[in-house]
Each structure stands twice: as C-alpha cells, then as structure tokens.
C-alpha atoms as a PDB file:
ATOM      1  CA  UNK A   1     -21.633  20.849 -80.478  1.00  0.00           C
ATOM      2  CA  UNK A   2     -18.022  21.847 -80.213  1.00  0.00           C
ATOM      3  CA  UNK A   3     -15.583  22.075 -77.220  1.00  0.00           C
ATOM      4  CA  UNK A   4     -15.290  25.636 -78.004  1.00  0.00           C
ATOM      5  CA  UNK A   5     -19.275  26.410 -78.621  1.00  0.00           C
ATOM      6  CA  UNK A   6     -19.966  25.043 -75.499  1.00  0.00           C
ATOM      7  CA  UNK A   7     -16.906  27.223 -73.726  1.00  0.00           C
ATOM      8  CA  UNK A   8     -18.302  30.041 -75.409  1.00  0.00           C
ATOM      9  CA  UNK A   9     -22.157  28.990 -74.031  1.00  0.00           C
ATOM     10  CA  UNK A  10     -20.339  28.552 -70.739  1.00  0.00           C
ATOM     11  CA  UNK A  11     -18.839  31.660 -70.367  1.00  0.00           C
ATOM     12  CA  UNK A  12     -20.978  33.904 -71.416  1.00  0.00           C
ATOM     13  CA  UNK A  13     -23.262  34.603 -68.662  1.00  0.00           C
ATOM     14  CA  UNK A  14     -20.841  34.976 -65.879  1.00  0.00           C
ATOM     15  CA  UNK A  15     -18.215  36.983 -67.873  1.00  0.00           C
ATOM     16  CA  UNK A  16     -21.324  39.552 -69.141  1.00  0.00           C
ATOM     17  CA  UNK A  17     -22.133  39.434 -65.358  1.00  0.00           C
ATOM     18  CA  UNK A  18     -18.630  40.336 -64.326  1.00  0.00           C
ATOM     19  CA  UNK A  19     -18.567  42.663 -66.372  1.00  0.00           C
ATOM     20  CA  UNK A  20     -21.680  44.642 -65.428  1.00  0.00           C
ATOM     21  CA  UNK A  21     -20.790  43.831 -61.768  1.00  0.00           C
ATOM     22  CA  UNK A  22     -17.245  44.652 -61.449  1.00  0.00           C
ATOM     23  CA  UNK A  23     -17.177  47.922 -63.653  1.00  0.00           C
ATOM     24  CA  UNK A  24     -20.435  49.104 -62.216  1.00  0.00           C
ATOM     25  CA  UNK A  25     -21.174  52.856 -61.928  1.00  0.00           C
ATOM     26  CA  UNK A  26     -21.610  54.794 -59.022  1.00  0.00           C
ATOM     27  CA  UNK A  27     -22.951  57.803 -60.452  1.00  0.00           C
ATOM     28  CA  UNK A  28     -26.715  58.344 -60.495  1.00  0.00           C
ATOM     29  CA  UNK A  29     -27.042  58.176 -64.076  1.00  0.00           C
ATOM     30  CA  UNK A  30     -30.127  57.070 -65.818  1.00  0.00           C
ATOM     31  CA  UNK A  31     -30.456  53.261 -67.361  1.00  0.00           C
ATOM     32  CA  UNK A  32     -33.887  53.843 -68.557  1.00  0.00           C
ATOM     33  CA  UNK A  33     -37.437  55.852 -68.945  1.00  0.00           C
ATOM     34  CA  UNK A  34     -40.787  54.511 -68.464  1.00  0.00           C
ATOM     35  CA  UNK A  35     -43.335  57.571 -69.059  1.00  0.00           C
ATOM     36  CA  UNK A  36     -40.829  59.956 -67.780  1.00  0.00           C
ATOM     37  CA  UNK A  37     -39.978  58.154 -63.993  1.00  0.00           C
ATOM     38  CA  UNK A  38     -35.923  57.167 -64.352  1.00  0.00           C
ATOM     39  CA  UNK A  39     -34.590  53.719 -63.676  1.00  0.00           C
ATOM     40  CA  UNK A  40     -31.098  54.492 -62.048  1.00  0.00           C
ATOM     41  CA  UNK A  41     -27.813  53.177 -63.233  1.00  0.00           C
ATOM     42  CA  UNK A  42     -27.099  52.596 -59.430  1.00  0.00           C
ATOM     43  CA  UNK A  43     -30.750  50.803 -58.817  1.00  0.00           C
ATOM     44  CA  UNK A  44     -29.708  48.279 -61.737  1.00  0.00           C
ATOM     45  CA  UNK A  45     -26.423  47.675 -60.133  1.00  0.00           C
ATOM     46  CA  UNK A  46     -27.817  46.914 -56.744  1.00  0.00           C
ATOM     47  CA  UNK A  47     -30.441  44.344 -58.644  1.00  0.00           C
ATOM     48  CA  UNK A  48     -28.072  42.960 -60.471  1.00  0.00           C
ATOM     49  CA  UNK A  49     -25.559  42.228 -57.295  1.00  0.00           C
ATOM     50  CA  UNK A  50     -28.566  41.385 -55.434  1.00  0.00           C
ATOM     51  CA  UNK A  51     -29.853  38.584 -57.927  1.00  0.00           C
ATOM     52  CA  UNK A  52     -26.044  37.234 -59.549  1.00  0.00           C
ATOM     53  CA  UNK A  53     -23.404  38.913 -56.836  1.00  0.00           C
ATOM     54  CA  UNK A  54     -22.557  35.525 -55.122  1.00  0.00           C
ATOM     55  CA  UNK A  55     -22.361  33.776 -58.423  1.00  0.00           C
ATOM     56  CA  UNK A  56     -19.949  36.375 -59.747  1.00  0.00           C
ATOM     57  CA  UNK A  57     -18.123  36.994 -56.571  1.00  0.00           C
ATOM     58  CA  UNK A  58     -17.397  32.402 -56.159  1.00  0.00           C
ATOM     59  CA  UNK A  59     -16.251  33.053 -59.894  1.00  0.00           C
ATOM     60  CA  UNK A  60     -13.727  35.783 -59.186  1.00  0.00           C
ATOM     61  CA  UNK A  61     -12.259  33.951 -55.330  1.00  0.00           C
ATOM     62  CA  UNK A  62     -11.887  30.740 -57.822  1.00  0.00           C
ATOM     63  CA  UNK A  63      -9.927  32.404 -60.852  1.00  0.00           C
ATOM     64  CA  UNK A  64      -8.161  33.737 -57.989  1.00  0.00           C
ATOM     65  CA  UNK A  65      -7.010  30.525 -56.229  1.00  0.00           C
ATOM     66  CA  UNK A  66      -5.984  29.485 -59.905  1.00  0.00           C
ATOM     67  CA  UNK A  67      -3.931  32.118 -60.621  1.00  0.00           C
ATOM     68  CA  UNK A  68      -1.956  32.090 -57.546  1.00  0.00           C
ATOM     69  CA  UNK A  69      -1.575  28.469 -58.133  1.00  0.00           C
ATOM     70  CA  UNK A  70      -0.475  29.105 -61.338  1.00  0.00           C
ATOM     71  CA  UNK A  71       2.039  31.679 -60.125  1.00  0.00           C
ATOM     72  CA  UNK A  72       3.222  28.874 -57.084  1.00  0.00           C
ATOM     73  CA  UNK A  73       3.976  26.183 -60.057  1.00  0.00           C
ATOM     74  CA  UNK A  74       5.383  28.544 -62.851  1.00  0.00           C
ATOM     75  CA  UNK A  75       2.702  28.159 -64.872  1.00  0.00           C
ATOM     76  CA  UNK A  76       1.769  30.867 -67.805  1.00  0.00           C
ATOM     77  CA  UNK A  77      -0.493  30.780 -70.747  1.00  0.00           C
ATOM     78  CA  UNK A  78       1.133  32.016 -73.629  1.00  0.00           C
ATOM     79  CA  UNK A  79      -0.818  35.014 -76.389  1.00  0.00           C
ATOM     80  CA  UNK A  80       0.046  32.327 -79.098  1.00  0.00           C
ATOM     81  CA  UNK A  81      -1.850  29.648 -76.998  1.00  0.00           C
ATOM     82  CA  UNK A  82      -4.786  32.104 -76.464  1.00  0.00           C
ATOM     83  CA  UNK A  83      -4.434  32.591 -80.253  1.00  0.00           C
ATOM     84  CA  UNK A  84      -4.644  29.551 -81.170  1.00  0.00           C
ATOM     85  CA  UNK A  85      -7.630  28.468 -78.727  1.00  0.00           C
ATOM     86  CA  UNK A  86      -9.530  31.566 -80.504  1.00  0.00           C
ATOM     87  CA  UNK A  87      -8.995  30.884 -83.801  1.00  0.00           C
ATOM     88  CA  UNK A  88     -10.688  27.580 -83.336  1.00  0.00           C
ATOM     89  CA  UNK A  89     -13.016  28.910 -81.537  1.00  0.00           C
ATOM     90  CA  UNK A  90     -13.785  31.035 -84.585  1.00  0.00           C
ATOM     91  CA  UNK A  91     -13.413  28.333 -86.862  1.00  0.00           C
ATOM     92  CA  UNK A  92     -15.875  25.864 -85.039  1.00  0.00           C
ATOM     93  CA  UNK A  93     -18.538  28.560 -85.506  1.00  0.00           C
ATOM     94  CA  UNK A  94     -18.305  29.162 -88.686  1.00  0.00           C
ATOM     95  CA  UNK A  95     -16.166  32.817 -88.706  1.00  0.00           C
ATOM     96  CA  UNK A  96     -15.511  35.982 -87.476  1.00  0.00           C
ATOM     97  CA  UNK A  97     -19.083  37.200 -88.249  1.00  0.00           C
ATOM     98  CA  UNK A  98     -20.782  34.494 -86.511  1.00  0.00           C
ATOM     99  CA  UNK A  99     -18.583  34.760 -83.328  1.00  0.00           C
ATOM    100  CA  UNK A 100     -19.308  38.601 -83.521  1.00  0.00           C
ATOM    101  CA  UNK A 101     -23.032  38.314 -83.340  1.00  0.00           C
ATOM    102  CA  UNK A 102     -22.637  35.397 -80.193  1.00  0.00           C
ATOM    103  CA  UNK A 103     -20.702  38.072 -78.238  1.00  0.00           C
ATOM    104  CA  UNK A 104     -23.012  41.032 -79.055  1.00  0.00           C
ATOM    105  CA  UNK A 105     -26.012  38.986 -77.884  1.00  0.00           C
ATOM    106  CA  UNK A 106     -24.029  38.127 -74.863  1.00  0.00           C
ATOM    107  CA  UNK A 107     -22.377  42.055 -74.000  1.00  0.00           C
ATOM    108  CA  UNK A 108     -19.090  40.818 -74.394  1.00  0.00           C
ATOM    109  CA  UNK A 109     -16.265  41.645 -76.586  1.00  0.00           C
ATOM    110  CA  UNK A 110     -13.140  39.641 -77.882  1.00  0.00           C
ATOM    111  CA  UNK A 111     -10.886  40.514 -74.977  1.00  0.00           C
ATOM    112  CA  UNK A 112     -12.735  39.132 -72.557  1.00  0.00           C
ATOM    113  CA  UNK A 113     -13.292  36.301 -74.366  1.00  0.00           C
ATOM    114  CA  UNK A 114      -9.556  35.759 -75.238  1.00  0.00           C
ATOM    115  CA  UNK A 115      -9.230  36.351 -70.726  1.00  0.00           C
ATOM    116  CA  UNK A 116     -11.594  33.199 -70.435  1.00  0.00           C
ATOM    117  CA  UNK A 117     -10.182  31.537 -72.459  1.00  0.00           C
ATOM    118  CA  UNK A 118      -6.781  32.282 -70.661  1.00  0.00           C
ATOM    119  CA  UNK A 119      -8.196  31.376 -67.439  1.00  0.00           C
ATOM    120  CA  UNK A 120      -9.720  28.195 -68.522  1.00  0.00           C
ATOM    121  CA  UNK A 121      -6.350  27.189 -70.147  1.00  0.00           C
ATOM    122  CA  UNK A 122      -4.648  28.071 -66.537  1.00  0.00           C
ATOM    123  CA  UNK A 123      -7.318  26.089 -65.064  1.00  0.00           C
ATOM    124  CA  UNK A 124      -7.001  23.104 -66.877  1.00  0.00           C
ATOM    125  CA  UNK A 125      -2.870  23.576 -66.959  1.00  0.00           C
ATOM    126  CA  UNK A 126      -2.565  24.097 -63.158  1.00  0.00           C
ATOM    127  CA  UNK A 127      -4.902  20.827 -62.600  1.00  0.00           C
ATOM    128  CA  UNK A 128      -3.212  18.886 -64.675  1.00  0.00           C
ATOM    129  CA  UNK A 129       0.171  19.457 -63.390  1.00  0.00           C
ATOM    130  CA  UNK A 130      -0.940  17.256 -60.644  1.00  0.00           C
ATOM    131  CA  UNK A 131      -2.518  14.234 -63.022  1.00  0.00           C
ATOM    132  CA  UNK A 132      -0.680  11.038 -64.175  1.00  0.00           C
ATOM    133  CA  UNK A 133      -1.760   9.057 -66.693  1.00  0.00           C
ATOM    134  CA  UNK A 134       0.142   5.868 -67.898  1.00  0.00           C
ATOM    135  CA  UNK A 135       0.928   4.914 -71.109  1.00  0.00           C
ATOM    136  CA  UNK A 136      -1.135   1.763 -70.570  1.00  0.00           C
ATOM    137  CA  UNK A 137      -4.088   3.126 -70.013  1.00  0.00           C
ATOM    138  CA  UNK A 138      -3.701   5.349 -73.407  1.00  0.00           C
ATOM    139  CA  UNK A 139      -3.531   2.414 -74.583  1.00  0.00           C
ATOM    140  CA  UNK A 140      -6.437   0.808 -73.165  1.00  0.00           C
ATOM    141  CA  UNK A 141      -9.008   3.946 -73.831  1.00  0.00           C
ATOM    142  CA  UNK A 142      -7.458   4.013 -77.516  1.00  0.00           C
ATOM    143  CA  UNK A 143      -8.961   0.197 -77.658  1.00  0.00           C
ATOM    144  CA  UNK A 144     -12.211   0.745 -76.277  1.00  0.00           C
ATOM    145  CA  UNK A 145     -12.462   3.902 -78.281  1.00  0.00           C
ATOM    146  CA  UNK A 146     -10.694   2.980 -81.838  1.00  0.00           C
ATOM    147  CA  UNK A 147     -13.518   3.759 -83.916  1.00  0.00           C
ATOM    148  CA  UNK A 148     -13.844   6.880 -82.902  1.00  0.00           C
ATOM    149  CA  UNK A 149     -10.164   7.887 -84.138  1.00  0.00           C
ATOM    150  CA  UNK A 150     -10.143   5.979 -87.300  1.00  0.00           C
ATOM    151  CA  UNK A 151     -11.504   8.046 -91.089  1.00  0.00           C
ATOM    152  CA  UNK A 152     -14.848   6.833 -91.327  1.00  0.00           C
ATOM    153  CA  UNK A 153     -15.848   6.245 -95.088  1.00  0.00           C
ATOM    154  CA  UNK A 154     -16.745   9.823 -96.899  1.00  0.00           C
ATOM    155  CA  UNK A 155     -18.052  10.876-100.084  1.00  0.00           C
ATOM    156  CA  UNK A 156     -17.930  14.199-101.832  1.00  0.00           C
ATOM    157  CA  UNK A 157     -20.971  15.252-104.086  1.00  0.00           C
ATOM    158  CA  UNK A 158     -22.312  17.959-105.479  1.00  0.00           C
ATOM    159  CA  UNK A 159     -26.529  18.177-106.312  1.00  0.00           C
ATOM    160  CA  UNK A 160     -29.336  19.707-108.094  1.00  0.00           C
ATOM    161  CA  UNK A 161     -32.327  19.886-105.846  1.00  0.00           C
ATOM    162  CA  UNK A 162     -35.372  20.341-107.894  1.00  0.00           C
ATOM    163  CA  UNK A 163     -39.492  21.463-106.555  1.00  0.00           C
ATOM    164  CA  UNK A 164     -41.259  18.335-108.694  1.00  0.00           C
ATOM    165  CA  UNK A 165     -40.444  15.071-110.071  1.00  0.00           C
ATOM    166  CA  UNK A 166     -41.121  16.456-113.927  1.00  0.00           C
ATOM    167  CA  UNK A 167     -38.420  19.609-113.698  1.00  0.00           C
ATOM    168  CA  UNK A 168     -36.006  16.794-112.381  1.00  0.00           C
ATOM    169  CA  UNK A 169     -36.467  14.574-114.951  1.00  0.00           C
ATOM    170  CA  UNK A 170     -35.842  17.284-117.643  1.00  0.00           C
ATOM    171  CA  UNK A 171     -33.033  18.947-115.661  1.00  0.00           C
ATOM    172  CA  UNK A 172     -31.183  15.115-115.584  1.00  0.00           C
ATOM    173  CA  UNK A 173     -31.734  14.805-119.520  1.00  0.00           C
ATOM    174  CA  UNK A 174     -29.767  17.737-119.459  1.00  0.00           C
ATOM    175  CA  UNK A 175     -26.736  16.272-117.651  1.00  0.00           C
ATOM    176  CA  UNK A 176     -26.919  13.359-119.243  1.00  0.00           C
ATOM    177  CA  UNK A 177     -27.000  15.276-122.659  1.00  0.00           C
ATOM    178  CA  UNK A 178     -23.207  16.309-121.648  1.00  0.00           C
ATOM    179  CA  UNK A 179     -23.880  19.787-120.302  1.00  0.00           C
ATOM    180  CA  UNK A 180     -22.218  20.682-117.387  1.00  0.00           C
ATOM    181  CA  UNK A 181     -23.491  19.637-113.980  1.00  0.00           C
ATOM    182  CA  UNK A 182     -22.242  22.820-111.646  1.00  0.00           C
ATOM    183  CA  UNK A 183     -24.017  25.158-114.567  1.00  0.00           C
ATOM    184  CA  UNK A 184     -26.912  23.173-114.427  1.00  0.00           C
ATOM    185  CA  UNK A 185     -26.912  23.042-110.774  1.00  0.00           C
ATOM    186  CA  UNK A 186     -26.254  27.509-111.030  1.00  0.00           C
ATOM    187  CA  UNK A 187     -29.262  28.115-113.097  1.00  0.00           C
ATOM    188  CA  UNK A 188     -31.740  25.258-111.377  1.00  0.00           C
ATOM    189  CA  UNK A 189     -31.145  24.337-108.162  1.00  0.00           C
ATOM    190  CA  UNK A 190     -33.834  25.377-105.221  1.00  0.00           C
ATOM    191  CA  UNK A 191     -30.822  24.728-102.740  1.00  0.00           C
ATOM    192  CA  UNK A 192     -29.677  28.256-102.116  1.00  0.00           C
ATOM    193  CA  UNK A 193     -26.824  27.635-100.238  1.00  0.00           C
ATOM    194  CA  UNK A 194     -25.092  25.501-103.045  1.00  0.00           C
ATOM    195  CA  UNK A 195     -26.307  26.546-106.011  1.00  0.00           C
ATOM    196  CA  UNK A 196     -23.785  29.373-106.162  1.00  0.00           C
ATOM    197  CA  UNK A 197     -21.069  26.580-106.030  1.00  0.00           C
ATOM    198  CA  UNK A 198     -22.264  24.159-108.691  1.00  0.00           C
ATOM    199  CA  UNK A 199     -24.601  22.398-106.148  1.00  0.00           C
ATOM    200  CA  UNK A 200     -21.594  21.421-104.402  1.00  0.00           C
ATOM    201  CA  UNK A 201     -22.243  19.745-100.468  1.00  0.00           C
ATOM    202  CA  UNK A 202     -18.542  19.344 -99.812  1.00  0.00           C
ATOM    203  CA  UNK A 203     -17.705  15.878 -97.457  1.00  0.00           C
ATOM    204  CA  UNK A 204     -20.638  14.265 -96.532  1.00  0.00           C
ATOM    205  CA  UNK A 205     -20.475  11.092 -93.497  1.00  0.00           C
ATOM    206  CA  UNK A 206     -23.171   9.030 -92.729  1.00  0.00           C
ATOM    207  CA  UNK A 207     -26.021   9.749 -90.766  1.00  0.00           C
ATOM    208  CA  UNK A 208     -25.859  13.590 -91.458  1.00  0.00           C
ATOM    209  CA  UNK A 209     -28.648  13.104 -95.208  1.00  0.00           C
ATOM    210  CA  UNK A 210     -31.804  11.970 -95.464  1.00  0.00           C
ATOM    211  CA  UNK A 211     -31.672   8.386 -95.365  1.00  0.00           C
ATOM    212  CA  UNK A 212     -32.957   8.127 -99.009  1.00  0.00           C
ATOM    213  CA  UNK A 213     -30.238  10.736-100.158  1.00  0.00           C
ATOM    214  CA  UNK A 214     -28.001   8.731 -97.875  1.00  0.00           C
ATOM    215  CA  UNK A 215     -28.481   5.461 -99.496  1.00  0.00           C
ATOM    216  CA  UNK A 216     -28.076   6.688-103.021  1.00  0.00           C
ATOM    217  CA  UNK A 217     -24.885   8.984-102.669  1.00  0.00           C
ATOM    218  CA  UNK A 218     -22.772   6.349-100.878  1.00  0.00           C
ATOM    219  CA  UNK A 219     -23.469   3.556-103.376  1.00  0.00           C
ATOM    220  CA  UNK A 220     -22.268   5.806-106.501  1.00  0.00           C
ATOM    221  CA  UNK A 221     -18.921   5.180-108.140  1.00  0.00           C
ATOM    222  CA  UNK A 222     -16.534   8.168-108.239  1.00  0.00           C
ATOM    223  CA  UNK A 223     -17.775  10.391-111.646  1.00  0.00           C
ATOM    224  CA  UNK A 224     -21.240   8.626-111.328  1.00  0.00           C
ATOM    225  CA  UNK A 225     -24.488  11.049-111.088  1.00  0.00           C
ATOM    226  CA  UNK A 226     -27.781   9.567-109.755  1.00  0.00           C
ATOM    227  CA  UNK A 227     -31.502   8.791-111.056  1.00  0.00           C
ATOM    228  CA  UNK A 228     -33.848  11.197-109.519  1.00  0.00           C
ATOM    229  CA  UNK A 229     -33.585  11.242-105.818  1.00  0.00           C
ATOM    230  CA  UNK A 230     -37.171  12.021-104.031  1.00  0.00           C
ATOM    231  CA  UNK A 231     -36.709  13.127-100.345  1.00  0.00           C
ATOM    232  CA  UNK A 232     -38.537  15.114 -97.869  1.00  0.00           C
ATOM    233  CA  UNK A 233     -37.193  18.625 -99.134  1.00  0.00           C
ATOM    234  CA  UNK A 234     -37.919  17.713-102.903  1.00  0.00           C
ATOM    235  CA  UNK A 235     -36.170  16.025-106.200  1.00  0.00           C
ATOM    236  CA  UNK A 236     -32.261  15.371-106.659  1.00  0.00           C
ATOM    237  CA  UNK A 237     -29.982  14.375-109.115  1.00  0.00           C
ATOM    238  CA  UNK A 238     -26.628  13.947-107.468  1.00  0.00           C
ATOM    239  CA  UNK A 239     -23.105  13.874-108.893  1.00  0.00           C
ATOM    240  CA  UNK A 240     -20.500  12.050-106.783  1.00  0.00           C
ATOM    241  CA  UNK A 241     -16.821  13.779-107.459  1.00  0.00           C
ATOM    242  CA  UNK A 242     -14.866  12.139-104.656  1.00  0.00           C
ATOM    243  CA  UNK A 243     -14.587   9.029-102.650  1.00  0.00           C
ATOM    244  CA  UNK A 244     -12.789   8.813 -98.904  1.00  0.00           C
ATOM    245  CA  UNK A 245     -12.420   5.261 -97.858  1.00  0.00           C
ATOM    246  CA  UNK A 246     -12.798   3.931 -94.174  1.00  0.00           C
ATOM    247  CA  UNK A 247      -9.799   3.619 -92.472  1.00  0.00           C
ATOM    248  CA  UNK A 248      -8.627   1.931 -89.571  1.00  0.00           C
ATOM    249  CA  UNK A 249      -7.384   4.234 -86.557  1.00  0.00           C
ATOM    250  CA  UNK A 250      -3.328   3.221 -85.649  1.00  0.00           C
ATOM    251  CA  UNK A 251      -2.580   4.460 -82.401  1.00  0.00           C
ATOM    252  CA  UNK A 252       1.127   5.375 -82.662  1.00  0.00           C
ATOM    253  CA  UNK A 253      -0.431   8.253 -85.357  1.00  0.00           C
ATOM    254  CA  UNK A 254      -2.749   9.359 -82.528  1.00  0.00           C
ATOM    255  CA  UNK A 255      -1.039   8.738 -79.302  1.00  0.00           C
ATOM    256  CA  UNK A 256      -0.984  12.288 -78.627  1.00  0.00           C
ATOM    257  CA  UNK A 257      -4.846  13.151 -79.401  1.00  0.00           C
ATOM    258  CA  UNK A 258      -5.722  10.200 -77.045  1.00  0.00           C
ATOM    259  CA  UNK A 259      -3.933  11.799 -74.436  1.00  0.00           C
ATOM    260  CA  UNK A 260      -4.934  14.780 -74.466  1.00  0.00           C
ATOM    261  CA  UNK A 261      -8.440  13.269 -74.749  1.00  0.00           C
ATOM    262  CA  UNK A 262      -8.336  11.481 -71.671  1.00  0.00           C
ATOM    263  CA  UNK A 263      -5.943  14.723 -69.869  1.00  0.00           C
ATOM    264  CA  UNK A 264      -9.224  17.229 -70.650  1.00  0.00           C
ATOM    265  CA  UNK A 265     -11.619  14.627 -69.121  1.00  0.00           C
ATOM    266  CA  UNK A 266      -9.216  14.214 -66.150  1.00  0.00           C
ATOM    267  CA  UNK A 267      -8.814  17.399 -65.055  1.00  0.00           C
ATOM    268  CA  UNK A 268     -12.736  17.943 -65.508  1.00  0.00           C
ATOM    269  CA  UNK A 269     -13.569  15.081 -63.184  1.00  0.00           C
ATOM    270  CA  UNK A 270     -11.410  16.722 -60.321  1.00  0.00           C
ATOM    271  CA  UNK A 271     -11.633  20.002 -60.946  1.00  0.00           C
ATOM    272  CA  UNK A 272     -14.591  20.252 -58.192  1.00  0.00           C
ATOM    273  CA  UNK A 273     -12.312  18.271 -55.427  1.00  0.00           C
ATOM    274  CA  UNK A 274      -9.257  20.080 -56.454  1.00  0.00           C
ATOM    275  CA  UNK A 275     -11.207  23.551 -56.193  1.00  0.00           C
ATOM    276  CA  UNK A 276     -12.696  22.679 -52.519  1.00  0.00           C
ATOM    277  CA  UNK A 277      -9.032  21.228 -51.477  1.00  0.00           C
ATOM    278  CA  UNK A 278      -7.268  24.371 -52.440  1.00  0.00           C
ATOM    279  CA  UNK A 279     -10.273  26.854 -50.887  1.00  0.00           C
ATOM    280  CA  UNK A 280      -9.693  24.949 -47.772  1.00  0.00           C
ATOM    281  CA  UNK A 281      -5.732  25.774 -47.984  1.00  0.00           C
ATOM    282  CA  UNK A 282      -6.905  29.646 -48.524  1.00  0.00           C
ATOM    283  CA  UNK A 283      -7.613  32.630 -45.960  1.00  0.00           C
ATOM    284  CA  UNK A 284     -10.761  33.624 -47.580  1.00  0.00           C
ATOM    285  CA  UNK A 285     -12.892  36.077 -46.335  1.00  0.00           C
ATOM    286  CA  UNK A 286     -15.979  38.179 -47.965  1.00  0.00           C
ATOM    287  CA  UNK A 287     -17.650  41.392 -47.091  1.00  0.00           C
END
C-alpha cells in the first residue's frame, strides 16, 4: 500500500468525526424513524461526543500546537504543494472515481481532504525544521538500502488467457499462422480487463505472476510469444513486446529521494516526543 492510501486510511475516521462533531446541530431535528419514535439529531450528537469527543477534541489541541508552531517558524504550505500531494494521492488509487467512492464511504469530501493533507504537510514541515541529517549517513542508508533504489529487471507482455488447454492450442496456431496477436487476444481472451487492449498487462516485475507465468514471461526474447502457459486461472499464450534491464542504483541520481526517505521516517519517529514537549510548553485547558 501507498504513502498516500494509508494517509487517506488514516484520516478518514477522525476527519468524518470532526466533521460530525464540530458542525453538529443544535436544533431538534430528526436523524431517524424506527416505527414512528424519532432518533434526534441532538441525541446522535451527544452519542457521538460521548463515544469519539476526546479523540476528536486531542486531534484539534494538536493541529493547534502545529499551526502556531508553524506560524512561530514562518512556515506555510503552499495550494501547489497541496496540489501536488492530491494528485498523487489520486494517482496511487487509481483516479478520480476511485478516490470519490473512498471519501463517500468515509462522509468526507475533497476539501477536507486537501486540509489534511495541509496539516500533515505542516506537521511533518514544522518537525523537520528541527532535524539534521548528515550527508554521511545518506550515504550510509543509500548502502544498506541500494537495491531498493536501483530498476529492477522488467518485462512488458501482452496475453491471451484461454478456459482449456484445446482452445489454446488452436488460438496459438493462429498466431503463429501470422495473424495478429492484440486481435486475437480482442476476440478470445477470458481476461476481461485486457482483452480490450490486445491482451496487453503493461510492466510486469517479479513476484507480482503466478510463478509458472512468471518463469515463462521473463525467459522470452523481446518479439518472442510463448507455448501454452497452464496456471491456476487457466491457459496462456504470451507475447513479450518489451524488455527493461536491471540496473544498478547510483546515488548522486538519487541523493535527494534518499533524503527525503530517511527526513519522512525522522520526523515520524519524534513526532510523539516532539508533540508531548510542545503540549508541555502550552496553557492548555478543556471544558
């Protein structure tokens, strides 16, 4: 899972909450009907401050502290930063429509997603005005963690997915008769969600196929298409169109990811200490 799936997970319930909390009614306004007898906007709002109040009220004294922080050290978040932030966000989940139906599950809406994501940003800016890290020990977490920076060895392939081993066999005579593998791959493929585009899977790494799918596609030349392939969800013949080498990480071209890297893990380990430091600094008082 993503940074930004996981900030969305993590926000959710306590920006829904503030949300119902902060902009609760006062009016005696219905919520609900069970045979007739009416649930009360106002008896919801005293259940729901009874059971998450504390929770929401901690959230709100803590953005609080950060933002006056912020405002002590000069520190802003910018609408192209928050911009930015979402759009990855969006990305990372697949779209706009797939972000949409997270935040209507969750009663939220794209502003106050955008404000969490400003106030995390201030959070983790604020923090790490106050964190050092030399360029030696970039250095040293690059090392112990150069294979994770480096381009591990791709392939790009497209495939036909077919029910038995005999419509596989005649669909492969097919291709290598000369007709064209995307048509093919249009008019017989069980694999809905390729089909459309010639059967194609886009860049694949290893360890995300079955291990017999696995095997085949990364030992095919460039151009090359495949026997019949038998794995759990049925028969393939795949084509391979592309090739990505392995490539060794260099750590001048990712200096700057490493950092930041190490800078998000930083501020995460002391964002607890640095949060009970500054309460302790803070005239805070709760009715």
């Amino acid at each position: 899972m993503t940074v930004y799936k996981r900030f969305l997970r993590m926000i959710a319930l306590p920006c829904a909450l503030i949300v119902m909390l902060v902009g609760c009614s006062e009016s005696s306004d219905y919520v609900a009907k069970v045979e007739g007898e009416l649930i009360l906007q106002t008896e919801l709002d005293e259940a729901l401050r009874n059971q998450y109040g504390a929770e929401v009220l901690d959230t709100l004294i803590n953005n609080k502290i950060v933002e006056m922080e912020a405002k002590k050290e000069g520190i802003t978040v910018s609408d192209e930063t928050i911009q930015t932030e979402y759009d990855e966000l969006v990305e990372s989940y697949g779209g706009e429509d797939a972000v949409q139906d997270v935040l209507e599950e969750n009663g939220l809406t794209i502003d106050s997603v955008k404000d969490n994501i400003r106030m995390y940003q201030l959070t983790k800016d604020v923090i790490a005005a106050s964190i050092e890290i030399a360029d030696e020990e970039v250095a040293q977490y690059f090392t112990d963690n150069k294979d994770s920076y480096g381009q591990a060895e791709q392939v790009v392939a497209s495939h036909i997915q077919l029910e038995d081993e005999a419509a596989a066999k005649e669909v492969l005579a097919k291709v290598q008769a000369g007709e064209d593998f995307a048509e093919l791959a249009q008019s017989f493929s069980l694999d809905v969600d390729t089909s459309d585009e010639g059967g194609d899977l886009g860049y694949i790494s290893r360890g995300q196929m079955d291990e017999s799918f696995e095997e085949v596609v990364f030992s095919l030349e460039k151009g090359a298409v495949s026997e019949v392939v038998q794995t759990a969800e049925g028969y393939h013949i795949i084509k391979v169109t592309s090739k990505v080498p392995a490539e060794e990480a260099v750590f001048d071209d990712v200096k700057e990811e490493v950092y930041a890297t190490m800078l998000e893990e930083r501020v995460s380990e002391a964002y607890t200490s640095w949060l009970t430091e500054k309460k302790e600094q803070y005239e805070i008082k709760t009715k």
